[in-house]
Protein backbone atom coordinates (compact mmCIF):
# COMPACT_ATOMS: atom_id res chain seq x y z
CA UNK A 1 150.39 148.85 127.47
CA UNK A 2 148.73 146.38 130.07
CA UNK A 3 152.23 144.54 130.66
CA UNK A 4 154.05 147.95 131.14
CA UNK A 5 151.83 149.09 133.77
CA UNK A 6 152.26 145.58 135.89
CA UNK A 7 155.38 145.66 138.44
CA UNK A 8 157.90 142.97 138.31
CA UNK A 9 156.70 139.65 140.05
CA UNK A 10 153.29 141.27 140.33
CA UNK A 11 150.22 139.02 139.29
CA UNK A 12 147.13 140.09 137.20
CA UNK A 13 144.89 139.63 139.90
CA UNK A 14 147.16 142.26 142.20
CA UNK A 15 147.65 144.36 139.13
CA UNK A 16 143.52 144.79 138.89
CA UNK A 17 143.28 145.28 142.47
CA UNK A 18 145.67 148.07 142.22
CA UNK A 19 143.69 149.07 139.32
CA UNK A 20 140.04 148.92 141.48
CA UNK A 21 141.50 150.78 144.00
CA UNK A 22 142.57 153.82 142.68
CA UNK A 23 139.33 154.16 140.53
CA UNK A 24 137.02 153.79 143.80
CA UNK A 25 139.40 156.74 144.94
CA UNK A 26 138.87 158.27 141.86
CA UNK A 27 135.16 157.75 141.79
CA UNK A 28 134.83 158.83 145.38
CA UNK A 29 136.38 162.08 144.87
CA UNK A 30 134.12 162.85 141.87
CA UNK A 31 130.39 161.85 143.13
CA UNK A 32 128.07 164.55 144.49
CA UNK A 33 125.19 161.74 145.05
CA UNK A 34 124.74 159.15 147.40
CA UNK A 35 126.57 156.56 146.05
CA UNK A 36 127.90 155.39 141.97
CA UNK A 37 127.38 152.37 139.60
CA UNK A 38 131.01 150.72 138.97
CA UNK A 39 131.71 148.37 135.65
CA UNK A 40 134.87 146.61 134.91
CA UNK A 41 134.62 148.63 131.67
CA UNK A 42 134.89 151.94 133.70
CA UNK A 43 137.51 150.31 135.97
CA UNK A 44 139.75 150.38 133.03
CA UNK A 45 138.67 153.51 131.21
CA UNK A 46 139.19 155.35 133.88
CA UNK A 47 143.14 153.70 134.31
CA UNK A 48 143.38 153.60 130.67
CA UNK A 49 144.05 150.10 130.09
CA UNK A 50 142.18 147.88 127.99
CA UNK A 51 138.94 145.99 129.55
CA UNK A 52 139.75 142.71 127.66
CA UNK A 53 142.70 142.24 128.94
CA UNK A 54 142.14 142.98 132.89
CA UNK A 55 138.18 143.05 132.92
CA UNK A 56 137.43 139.37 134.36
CA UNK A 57 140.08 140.11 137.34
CA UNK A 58 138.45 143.13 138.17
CA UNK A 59 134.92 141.05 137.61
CA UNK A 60 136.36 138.81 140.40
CA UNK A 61 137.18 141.52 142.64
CA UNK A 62 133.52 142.94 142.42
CA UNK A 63 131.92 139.95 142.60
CA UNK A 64 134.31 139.21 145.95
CA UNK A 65 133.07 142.89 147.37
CA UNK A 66 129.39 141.81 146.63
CA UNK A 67 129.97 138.13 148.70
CA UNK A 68 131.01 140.55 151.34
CA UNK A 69 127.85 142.63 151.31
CA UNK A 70 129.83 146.23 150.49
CA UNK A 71 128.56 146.57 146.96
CA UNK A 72 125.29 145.21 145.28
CA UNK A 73 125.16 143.76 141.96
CA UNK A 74 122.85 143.92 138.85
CA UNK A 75 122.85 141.77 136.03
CA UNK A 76 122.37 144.13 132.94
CA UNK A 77 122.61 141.14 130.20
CA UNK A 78 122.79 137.56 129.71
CA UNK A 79 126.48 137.07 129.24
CA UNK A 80 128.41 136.15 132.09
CA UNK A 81 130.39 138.99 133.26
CA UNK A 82 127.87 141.46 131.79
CA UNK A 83 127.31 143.30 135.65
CA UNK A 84 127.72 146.29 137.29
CA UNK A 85 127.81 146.91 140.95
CA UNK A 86 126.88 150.00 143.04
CA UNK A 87 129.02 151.35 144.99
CA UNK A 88 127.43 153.58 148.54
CA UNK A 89 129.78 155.89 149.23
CA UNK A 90 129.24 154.90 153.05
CA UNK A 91 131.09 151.51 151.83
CA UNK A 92 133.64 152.99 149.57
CA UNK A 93 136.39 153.07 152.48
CA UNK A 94 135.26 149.70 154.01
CA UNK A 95 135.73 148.48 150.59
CA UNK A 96 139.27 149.94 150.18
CA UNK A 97 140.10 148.84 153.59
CA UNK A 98 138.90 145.23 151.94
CA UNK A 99 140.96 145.23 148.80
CA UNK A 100 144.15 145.86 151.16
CA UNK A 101 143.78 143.46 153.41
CA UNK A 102 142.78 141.14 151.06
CA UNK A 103 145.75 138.79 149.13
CA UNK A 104 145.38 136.68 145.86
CA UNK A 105 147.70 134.09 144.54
């Protein structure tokens, strides 16, 4: 299901920043509060693909965000890409704007 959804010539690392993007829309739309706590796991719930298979991209592409200083990170285990990251919805369109200006390999 993963592989149908990529575009020809398009790289998992674009294909989860596609992904990110349309669930911070998504997310956006749907919060009433001040901001929202984003996972990987949600990332891919919400576009109904499976976490495995896409979930350290979009790790990388949070984790990127949080360098930046538009999202803040908590650790909520000990394995490695057990995080989640909340999201102000001040940020949410500075952190669009990010993901498409930003290009990976």
């Amino acid at each position: 299901m993963l592989l149908a959804m990529r575009c020809s010539g398009e790289s998992a690392y674009e294909l989860a920043r596609r992904l990110l993007l349309r669930s911070l829309l998504v997310l956006k739309q749907g919060t009433r509060s001040s901001g929202f706590w984003i996972t990987p796991h949600k990332v891919a719930k919400i576009n109904k693909v499976s976490g495995r298979a896409i979930g350290r991209f979009i790790h990388m592409l949070l984790s990127e965000l949080e360098k930046e200083g538009l999202v803040q990170g908590m650790n909520t285990g000990s394995r490695r890409y057990s995080k989640k990251y909340y999201v102000k919805l001040d940020n949410v369109d500075k952190c669009i704007e990010y993901l498409r200006r930003t290009k990976y390999l």
